[in-house]
Protein backbone atom coordinates (compact mmCIF):
# COMPACT_ATOMS: atom_id res chain seq x y z
CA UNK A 1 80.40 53.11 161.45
CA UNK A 2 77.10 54.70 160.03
CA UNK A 3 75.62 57.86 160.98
CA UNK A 4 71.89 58.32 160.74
CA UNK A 5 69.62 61.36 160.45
CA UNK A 6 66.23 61.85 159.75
CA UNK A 7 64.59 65.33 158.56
CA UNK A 8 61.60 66.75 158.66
CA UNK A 9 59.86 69.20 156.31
CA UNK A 10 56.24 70.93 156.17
CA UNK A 11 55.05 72.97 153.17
CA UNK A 12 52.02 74.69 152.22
CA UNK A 13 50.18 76.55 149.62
CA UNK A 14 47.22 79.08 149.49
CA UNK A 15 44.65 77.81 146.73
CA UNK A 16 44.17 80.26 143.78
CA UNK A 17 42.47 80.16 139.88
CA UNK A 18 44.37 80.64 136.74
CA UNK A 19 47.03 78.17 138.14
CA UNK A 20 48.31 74.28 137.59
CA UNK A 21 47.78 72.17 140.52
CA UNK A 22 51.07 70.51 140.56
CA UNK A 23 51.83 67.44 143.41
CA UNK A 24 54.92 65.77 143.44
CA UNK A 25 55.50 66.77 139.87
CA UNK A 26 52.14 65.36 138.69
CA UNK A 27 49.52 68.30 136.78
CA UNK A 28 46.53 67.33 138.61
CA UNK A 29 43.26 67.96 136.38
CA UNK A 30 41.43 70.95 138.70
CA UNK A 31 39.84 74.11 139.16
CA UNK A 32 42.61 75.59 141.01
CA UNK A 33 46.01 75.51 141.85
CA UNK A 34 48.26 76.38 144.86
CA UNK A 35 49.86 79.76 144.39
CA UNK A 36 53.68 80.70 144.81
CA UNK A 37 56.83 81.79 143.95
CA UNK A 38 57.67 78.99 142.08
CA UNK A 39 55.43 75.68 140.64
CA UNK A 40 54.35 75.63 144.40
CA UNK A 41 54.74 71.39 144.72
CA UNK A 42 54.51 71.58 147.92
CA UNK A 43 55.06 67.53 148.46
CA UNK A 44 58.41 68.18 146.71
CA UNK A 45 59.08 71.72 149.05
CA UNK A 46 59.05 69.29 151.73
CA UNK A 47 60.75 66.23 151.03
CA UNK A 48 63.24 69.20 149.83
CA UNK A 49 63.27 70.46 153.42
CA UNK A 50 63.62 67.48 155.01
CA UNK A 51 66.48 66.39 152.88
CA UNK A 52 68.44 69.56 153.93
CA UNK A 53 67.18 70.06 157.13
CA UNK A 54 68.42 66.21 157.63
CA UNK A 55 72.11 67.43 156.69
CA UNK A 56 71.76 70.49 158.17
CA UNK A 57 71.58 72.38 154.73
CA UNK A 58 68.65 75.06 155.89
CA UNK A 59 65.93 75.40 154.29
CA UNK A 60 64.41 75.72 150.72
CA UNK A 61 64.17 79.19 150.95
CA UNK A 62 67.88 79.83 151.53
CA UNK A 63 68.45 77.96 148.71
CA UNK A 64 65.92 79.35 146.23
CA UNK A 65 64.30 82.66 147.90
CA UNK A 66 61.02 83.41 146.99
CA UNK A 67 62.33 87.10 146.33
CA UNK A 68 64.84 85.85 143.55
CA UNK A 69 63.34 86.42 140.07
CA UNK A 70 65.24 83.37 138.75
CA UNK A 71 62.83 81.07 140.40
CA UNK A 72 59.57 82.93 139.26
CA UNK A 73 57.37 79.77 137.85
CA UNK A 74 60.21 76.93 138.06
CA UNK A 75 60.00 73.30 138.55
CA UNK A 76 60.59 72.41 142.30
CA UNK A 77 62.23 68.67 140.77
CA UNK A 78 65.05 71.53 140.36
CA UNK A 79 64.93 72.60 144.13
CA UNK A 80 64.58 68.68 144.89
CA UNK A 81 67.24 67.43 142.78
CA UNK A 82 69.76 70.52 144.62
CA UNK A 83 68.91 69.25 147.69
CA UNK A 84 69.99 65.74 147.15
CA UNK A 85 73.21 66.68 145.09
CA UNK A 86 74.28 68.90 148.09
CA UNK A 87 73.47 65.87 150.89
CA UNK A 88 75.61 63.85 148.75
CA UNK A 89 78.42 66.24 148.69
CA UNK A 90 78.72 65.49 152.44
CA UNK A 91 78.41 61.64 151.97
CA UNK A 92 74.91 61.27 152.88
CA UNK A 93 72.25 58.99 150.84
CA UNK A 94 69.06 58.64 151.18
CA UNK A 95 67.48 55.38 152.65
CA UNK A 96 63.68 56.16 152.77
CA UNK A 97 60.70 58.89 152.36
CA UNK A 98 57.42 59.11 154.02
CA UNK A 99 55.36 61.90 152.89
CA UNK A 100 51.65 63.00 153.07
CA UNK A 101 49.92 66.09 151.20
CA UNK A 102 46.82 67.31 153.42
CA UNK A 103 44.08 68.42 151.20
CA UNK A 104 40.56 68.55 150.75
CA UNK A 105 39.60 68.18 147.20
CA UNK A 106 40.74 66.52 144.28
CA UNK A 107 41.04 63.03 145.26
CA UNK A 108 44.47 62.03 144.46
CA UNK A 109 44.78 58.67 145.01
CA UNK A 110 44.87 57.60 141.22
CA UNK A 111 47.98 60.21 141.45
CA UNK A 112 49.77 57.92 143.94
CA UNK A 113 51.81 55.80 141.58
CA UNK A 114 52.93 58.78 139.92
CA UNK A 115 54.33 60.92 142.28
CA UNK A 116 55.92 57.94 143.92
CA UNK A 117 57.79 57.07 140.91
CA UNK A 118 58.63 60.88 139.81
CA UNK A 119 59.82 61.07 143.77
CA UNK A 120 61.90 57.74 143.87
CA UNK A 121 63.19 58.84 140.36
CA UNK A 122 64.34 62.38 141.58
CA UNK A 123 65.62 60.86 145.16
CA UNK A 124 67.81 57.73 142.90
CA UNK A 125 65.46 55.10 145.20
CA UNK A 126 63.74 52.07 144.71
CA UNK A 127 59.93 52.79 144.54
CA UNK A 128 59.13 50.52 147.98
CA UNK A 129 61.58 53.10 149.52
CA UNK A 130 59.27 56.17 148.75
CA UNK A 131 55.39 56.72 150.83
CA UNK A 132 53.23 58.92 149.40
CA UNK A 133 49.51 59.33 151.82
CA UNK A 134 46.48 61.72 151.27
CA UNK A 135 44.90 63.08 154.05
CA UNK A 136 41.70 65.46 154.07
CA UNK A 137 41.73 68.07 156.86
CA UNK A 138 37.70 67.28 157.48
CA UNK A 139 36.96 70.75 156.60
CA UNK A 140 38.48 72.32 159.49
CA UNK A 141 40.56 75.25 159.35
CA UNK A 142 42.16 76.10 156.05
CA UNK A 143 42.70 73.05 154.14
CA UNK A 144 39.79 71.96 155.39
CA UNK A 145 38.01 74.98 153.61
CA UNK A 146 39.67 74.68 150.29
CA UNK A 147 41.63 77.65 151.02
CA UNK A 148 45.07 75.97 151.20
CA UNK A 149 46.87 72.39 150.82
CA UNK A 150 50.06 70.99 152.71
CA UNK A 151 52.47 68.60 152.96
CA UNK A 152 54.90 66.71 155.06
CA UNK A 153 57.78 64.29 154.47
CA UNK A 154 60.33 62.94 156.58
CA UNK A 155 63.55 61.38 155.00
CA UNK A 156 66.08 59.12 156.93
CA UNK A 157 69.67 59.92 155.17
CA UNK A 158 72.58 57.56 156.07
CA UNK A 159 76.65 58.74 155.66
CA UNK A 160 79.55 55.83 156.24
CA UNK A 161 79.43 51.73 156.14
């Protein structure tokens, strides 16, 4: 018999200068970036989240604490990649991702295809398994004012026959 689970995970990311904008493992051309610990992908911080919170794993930052000067500037395909090694270690693969980032400027959609593929590659999925959507916040609060971006994902893992 199957067991299903599906996770949810949220990230975001105050804007800053001097910094690569970096969404789902794409360098998006801009003025700014999102500043962190790490690359600050916050599409991959939360399909990360939701992979582990779906196996009940935590979060990212158990994993890879921002206070942890091995993770100063690194790639969050690493965090990504942990995630799904450690939901397969307790049988679980992932069936499907549904994701949107939530910000105001750049445009991304000629990003899309990209991040898609860099996600299904990362995730070992077929590309109509993986949704990446764009949102603007309509200039309200935060995101809205170019101050921060976000994401969300939810994944659906499946363990058994």
């Amino acid at each position: 018999m199957s067991e299903y689970r599906t996770g949810l995970g949220w990230d975001n990311h105050r804007t800053g200068p001097g910094r690569p904008l970096i969404i789902g493992g794409v360098t998006i051309p801009c003025e700014f970036g999102l500043e962190g610990h790490s690359d600050a992908d916050i599409l991959l911080h939360a399909v990360t989240d939701a992979i582990l919170g779906a196996a009940a794993l935590g979060d990212i930052g158990m994993h890879f604490p921002d206070t942890d000067p091995r993770w100063k500037g690194a790639a969050s395909s690493l965090f990504l990649k942990h995630a799904v090694a450690l939901a397969a270690e307790k049988g679980f693969e992932i069936v499907n991702v549904d994701s949107t980032v939530i910000l105001e400027k750049p445009k991304l959609k000629d990003h899309r295809l990209s991040m898609r593929e860099n996600l299904a590659s990362a995730l070992n999925l077929e590309l109509d398994r993986v949704s990446v959507k764009f949102k603007t916040s309509e200039k309200v609060g935060p995101v809205g004012e170019g101050r921060s971006a976000e994401a969300q994902a939810v994944v659906l893992l499946k363990r058994g026959d």
